[in-house]
N, C-alpha and C. Protein backbone atom coordinates (compact mmCIF):
# COMPACT_ATOMS: atom_id res chain seq x y z
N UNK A 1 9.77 7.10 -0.52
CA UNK A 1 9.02 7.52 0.64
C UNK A 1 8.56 6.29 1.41
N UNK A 2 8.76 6.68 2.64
CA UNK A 2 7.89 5.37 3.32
C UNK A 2 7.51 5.87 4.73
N UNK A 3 6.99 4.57 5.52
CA UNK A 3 6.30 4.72 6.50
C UNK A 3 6.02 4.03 7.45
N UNK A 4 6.39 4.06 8.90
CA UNK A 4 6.50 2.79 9.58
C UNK A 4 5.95 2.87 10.60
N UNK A 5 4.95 1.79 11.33
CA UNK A 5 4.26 2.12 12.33
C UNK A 5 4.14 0.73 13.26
N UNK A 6 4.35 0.87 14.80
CA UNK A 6 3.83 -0.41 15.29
C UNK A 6 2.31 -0.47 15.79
N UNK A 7 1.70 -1.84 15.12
CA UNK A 7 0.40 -2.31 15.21
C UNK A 7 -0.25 -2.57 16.33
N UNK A 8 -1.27 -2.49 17.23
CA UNK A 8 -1.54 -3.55 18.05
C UNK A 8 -2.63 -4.56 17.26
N UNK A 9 -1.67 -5.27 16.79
CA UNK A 9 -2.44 -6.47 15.88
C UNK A 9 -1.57 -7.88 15.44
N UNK A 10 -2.26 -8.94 15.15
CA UNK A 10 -0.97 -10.26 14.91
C UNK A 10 -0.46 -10.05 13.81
N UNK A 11 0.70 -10.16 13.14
CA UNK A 11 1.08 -9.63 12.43
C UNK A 11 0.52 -11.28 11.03
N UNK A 12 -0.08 -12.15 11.71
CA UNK A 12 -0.86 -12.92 10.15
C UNK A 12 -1.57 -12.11 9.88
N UNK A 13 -2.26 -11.61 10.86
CA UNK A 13 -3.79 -10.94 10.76
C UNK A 13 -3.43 -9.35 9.36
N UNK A 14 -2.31 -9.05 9.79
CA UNK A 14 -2.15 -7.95 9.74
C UNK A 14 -1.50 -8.24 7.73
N UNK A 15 -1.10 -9.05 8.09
CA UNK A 15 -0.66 -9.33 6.36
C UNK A 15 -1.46 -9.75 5.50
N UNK A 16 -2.68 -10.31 6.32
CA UNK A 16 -3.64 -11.19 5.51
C UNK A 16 -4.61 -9.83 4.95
N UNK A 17 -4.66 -8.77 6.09
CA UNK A 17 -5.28 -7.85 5.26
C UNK A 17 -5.07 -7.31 4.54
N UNK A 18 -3.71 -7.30 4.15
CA UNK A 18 -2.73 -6.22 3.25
C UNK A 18 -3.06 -7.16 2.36
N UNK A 19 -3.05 -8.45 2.32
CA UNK A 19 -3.13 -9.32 0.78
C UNK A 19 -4.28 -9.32 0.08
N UNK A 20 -5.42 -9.49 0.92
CA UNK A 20 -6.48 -9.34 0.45
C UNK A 20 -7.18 -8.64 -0.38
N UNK A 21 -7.33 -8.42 -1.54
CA UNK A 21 -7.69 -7.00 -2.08
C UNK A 21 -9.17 -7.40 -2.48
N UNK A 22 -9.74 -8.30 -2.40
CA UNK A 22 -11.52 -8.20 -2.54
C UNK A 22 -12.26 -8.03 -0.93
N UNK A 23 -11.44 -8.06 -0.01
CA UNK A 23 -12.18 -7.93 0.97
C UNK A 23 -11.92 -6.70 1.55
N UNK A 24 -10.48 -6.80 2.33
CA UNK A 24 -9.63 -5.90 3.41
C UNK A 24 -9.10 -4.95 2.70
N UNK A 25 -8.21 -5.53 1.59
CA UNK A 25 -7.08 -4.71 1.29
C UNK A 25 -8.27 -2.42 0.77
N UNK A 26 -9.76 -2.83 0.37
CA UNK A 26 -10.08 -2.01 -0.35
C UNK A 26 -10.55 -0.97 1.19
N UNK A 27 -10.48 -1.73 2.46
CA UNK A 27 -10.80 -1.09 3.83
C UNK A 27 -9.88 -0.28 4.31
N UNK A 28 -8.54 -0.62 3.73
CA UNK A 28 -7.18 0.34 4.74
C UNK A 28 -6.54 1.28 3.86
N UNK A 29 -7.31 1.04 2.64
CA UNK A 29 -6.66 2.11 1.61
C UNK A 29 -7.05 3.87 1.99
N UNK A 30 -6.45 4.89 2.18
CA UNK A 30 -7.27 6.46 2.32
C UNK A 30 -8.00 6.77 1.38
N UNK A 31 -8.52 7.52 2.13
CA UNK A 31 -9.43 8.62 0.68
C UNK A 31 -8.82 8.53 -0.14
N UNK A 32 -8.04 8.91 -0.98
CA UNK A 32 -7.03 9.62 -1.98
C UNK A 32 -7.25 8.23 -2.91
N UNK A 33 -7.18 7.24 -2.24
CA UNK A 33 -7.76 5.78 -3.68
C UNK A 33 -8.86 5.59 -3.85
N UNK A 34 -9.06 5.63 -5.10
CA UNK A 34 -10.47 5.18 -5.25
C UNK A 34 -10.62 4.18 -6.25
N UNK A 35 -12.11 3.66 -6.56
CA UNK A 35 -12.21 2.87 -7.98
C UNK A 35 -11.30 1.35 -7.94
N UNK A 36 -10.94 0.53 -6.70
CA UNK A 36 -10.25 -0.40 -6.66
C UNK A 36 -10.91 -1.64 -7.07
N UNK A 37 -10.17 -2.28 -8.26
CA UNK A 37 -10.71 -3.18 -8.95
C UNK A 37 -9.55 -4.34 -8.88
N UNK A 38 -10.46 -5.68 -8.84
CA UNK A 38 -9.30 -6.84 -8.75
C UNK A 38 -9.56 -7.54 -10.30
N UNK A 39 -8.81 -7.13 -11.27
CA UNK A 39 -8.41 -7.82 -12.39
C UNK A 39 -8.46 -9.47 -12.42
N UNK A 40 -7.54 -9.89 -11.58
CA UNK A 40 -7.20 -11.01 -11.68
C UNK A 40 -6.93 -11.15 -10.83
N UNK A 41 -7.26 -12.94 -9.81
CA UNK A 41 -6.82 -13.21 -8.77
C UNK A 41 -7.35 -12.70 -7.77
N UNK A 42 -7.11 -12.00 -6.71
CA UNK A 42 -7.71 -11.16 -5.42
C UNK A 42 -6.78 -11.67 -4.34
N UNK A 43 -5.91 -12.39 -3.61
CA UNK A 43 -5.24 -12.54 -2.87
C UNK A 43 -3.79 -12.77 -3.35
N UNK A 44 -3.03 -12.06 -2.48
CA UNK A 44 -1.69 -12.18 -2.57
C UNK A 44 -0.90 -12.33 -3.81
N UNK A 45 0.19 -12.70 -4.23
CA UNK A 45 0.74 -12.90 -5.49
C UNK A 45 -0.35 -13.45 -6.56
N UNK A 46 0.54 -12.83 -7.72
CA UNK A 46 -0.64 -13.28 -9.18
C UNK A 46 -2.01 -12.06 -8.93
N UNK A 47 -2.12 -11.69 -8.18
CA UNK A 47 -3.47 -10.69 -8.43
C UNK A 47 -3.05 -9.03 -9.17
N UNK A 48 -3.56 -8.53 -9.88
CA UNK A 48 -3.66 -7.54 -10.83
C UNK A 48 -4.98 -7.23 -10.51
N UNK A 49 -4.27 -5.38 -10.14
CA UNK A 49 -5.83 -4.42 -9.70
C UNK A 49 -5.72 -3.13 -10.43
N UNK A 50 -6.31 -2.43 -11.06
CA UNK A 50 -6.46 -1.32 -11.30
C UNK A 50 -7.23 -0.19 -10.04
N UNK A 51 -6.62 0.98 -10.34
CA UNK A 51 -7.40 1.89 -8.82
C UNK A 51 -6.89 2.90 -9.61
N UNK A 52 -7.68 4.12 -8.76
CA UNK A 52 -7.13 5.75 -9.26
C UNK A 52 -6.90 6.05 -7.57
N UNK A 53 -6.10 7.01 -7.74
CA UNK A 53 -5.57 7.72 -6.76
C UNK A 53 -5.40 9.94 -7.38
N UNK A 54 -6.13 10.31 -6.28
CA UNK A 54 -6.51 11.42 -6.92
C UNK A 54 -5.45 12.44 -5.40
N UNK A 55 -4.71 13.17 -6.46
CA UNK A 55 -4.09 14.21 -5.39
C UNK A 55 -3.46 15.50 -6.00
N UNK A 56 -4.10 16.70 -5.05
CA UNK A 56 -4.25 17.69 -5.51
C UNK A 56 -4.92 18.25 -6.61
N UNK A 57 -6.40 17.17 -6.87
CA UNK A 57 -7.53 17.19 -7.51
C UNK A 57 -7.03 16.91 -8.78
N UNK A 58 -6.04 16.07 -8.98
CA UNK A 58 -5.72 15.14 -10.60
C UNK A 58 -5.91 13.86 -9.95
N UNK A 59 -6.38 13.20 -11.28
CA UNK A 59 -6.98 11.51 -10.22
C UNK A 59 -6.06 10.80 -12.09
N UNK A 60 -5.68 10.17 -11.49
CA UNK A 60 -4.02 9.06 -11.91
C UNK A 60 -5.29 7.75 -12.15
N UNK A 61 -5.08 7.13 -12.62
CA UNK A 61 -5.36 5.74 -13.08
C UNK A 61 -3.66 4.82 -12.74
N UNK A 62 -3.93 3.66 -12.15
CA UNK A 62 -2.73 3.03 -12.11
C UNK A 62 -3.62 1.34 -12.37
N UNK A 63 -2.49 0.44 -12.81
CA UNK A 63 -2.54 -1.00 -12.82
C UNK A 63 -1.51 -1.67 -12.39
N UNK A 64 -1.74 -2.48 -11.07
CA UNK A 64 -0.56 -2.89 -10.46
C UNK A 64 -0.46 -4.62 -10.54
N UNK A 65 0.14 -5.71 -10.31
CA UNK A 65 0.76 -6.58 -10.45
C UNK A 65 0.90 -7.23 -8.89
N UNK A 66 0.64 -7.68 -8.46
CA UNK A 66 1.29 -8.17 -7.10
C UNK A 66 1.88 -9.22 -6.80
N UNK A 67 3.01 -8.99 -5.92
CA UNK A 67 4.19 -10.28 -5.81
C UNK A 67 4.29 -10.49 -4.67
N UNK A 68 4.69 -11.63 -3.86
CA UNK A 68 5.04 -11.77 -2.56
C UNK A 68 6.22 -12.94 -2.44
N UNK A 69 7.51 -11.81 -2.72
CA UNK A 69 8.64 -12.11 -2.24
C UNK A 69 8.72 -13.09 -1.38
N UNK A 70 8.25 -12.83 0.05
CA UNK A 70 8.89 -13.29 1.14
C UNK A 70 7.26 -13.29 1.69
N UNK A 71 6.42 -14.74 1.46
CA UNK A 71 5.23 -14.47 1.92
C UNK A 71 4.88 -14.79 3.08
N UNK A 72 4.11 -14.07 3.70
CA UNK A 72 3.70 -13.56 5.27
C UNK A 72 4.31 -12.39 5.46
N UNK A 73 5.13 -11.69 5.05
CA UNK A 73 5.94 -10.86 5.41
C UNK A 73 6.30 -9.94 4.50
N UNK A 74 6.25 -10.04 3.36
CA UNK A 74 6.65 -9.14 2.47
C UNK A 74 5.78 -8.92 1.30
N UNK A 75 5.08 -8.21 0.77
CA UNK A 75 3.88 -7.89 -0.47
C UNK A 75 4.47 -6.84 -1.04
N UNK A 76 4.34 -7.10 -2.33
CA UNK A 76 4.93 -5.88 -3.58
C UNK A 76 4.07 -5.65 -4.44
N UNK A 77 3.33 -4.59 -4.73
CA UNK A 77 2.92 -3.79 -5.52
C UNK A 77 3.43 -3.39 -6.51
N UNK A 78 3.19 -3.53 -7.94
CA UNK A 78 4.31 -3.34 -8.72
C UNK A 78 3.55 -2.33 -10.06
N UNK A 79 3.84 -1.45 -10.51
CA UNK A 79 2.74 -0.53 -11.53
C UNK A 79 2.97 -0.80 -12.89
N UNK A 80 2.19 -1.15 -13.06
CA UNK A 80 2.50 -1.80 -14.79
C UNK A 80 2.80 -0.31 -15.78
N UNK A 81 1.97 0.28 -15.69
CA UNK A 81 2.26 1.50 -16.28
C UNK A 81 2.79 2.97 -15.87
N UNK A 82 2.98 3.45 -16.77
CA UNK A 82 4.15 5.02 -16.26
C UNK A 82 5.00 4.74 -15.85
N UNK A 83 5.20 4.99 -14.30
CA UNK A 83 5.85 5.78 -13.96
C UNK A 83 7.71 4.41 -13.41
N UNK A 84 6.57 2.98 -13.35
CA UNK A 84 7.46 2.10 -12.66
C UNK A 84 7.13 1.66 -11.56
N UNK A 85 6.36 2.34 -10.76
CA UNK A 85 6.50 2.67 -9.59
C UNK A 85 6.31 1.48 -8.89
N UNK A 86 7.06 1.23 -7.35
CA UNK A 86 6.85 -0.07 -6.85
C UNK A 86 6.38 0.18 -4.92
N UNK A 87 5.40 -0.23 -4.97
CA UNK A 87 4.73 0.22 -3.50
C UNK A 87 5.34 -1.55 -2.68
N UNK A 88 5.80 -1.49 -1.49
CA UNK A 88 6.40 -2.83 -0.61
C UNK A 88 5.30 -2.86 0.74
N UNK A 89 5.20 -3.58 1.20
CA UNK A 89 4.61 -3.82 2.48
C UNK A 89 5.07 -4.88 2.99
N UNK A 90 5.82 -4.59 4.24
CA UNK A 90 6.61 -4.79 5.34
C UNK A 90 5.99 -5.47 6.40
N UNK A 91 5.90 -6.69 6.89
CA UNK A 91 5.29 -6.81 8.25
C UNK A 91 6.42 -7.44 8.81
N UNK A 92 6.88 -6.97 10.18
CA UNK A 92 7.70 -7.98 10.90
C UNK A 92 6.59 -8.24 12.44
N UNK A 93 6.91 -9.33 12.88
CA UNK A 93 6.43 -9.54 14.85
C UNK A 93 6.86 -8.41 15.52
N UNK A 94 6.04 -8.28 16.46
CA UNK A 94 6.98 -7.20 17.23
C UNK A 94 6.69 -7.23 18.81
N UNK A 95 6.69 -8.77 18.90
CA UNK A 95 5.95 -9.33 19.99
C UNK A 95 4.61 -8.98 20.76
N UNK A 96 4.48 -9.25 21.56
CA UNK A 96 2.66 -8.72 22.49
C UNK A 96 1.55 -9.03 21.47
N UNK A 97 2.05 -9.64 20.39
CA UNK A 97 0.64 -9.77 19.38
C UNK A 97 0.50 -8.76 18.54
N UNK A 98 2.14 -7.66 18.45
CA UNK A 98 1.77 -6.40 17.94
C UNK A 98 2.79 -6.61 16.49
N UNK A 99 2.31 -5.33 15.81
CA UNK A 99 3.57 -6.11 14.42
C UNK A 99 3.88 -4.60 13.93
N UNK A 100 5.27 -4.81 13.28
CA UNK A 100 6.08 -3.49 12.67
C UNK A 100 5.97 -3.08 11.66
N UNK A 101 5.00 -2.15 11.01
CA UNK A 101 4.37 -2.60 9.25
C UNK A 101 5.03 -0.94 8.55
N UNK A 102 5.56 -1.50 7.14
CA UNK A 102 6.45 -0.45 6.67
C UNK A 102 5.81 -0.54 5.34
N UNK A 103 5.01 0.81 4.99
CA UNK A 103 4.50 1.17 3.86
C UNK A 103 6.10 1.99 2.74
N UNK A 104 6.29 1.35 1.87
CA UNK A 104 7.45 2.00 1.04
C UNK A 104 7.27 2.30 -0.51
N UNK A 105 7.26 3.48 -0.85
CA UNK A 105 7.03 3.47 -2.44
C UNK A 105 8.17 4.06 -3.49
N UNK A 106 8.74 3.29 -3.94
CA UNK A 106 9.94 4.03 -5.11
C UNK A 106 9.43 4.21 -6.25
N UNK A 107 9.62 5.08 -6.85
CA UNK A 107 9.04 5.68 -8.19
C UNK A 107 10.04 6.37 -8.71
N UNK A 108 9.91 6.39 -10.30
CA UNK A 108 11.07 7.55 -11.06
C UNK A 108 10.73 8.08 -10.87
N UNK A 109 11.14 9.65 -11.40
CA UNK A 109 10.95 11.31 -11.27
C UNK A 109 11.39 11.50 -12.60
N UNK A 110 10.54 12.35 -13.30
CA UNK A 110 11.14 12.36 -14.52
C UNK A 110 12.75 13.44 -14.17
N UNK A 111 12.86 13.91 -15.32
CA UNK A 111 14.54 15.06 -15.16
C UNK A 111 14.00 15.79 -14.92
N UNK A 112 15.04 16.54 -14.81
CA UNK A 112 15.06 18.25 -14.67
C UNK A 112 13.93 18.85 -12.80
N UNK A 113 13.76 20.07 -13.21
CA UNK A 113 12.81 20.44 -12.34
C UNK A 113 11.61 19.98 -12.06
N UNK A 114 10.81 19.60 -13.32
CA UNK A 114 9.83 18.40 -12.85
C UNK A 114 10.14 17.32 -12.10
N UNK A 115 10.99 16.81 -12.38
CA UNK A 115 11.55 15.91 -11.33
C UNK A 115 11.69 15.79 -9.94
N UNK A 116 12.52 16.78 -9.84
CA UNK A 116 12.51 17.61 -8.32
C UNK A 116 11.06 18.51 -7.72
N UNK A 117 9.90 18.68 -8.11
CA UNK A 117 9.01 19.28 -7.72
C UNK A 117 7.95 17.66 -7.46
N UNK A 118 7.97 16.49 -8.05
CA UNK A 118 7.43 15.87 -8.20
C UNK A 118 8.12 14.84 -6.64
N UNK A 119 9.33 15.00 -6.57
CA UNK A 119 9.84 14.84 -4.92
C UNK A 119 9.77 15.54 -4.30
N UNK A 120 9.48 16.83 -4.42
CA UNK A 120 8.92 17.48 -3.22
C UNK A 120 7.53 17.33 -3.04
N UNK A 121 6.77 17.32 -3.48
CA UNK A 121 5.29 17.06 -3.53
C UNK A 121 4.90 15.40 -2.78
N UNK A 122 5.64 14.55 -3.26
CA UNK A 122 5.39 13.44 -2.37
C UNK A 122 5.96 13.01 -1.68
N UNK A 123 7.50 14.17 -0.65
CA UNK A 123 7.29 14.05 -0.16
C UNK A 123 6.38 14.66 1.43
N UNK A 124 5.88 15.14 0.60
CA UNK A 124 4.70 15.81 1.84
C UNK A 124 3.44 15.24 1.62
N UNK A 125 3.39 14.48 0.86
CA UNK A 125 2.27 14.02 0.36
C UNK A 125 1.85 12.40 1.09
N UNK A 126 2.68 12.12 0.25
CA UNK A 126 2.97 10.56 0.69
C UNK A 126 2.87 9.96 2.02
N UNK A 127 3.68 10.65 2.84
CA UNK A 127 3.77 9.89 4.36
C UNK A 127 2.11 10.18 5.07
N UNK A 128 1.60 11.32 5.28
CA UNK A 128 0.10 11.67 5.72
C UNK A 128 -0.59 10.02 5.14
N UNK A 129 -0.65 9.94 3.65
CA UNK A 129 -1.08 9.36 3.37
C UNK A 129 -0.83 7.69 3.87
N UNK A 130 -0.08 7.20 4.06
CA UNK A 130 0.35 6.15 4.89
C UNK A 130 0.01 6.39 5.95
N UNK A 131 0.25 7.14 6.93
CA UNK A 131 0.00 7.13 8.05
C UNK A 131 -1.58 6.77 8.14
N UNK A 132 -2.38 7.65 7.80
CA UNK A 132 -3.82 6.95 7.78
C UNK A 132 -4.18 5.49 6.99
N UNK A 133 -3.15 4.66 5.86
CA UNK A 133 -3.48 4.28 5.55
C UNK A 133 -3.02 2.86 6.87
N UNK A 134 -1.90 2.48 7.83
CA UNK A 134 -1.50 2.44 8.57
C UNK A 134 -2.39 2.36 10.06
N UNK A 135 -3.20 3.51 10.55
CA UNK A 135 -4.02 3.33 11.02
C UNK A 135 -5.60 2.69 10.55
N UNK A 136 -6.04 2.62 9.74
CA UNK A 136 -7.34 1.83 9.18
C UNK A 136 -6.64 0.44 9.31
N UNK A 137 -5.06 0.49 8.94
CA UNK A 137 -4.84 -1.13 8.98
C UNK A 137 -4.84 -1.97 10.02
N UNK A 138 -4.52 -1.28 11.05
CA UNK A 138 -4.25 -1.87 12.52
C UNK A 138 -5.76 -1.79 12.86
N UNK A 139 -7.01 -1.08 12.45
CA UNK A 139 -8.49 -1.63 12.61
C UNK A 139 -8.88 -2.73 12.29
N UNK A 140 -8.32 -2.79 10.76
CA UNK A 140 -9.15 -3.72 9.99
C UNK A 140 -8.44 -5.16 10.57
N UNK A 141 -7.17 -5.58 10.94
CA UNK A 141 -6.44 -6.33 11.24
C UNK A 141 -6.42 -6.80 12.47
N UNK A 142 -7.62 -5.94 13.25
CA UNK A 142 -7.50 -6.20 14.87
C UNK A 142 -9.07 -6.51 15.21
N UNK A 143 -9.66 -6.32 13.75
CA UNK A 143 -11.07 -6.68 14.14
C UNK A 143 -11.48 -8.46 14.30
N UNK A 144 -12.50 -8.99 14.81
CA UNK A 144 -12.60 -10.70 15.12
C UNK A 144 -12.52 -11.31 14.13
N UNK A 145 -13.75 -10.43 12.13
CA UNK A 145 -13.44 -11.35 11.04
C UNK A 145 -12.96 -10.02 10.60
N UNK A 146 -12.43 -10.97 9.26
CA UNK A 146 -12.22 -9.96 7.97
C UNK A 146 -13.14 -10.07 7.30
């Protein structure tokens, strides 16, 4: 699932908030996360956070890992436990001071019909959720400080 939106924001600005997870990163997250904790580190690669994310009134515990591939531009979320799951964040320029930011999450599904109910569910789930998470970002990223 993913999600793509253009910013009116610089796209440092706009990555620096996505990296941040003791300041920004806990501002652009939706409702649906809660409990965001920085383990280790707090900016960009090397930081480890635990958070719950609650949907359709079950609240998930996750512990993620963070990497930055391609830094300024690329942040990976990575879930240490269950499911695999790997959340990306995308920033490209997109000139005017504005930037192209792509929320993406791959996850297994277990087999069978659980499987398939568990892709249908996010995907109706998932994108809403980006989208607001998407708009708080282009706030938090367009404001004077972080």
């Amino acid at each position: 699932m993913s999600e793509t939106a253009r910013l009116k924001a610089d796209p440092r600005r706009v990555y620096d908030a996505i990296a941040n997870y003791h300041t920004t990163h806990p501002r652009i997250v939706p409702k649906q996360f809660s409990d965001l904790i920085v383990v280790k580190g707090g900016v960009g690669a090397g930081t480890e956070i635990t958070f719950n994310v609650t949907v359709l009134g079950q609240k998930t515990k996750f512990r993620a890992v963070v990497s930055e591939p391609e830094p300024g531009r690329v942040l990976v979320e990575r879930n240490l436990e269950g499911n695999d799951g790997i959340t990306t964040f995308i920033v490209e320029p997109a000139g005017n001071n504005e930037s192209n930011v792509t929320i993406r999450t791959e996850a297994k599904t277990r087999p069978g019909i659980a499987g398939r109910f568990e892709a249908w569910i996010s995907a109706r789930i998932l994108p809403p959720m980006y989208r607001e998470e998407l708009r708080r970002l282009e706030t938090v990223a367009s404001q004077t400080s972080s």
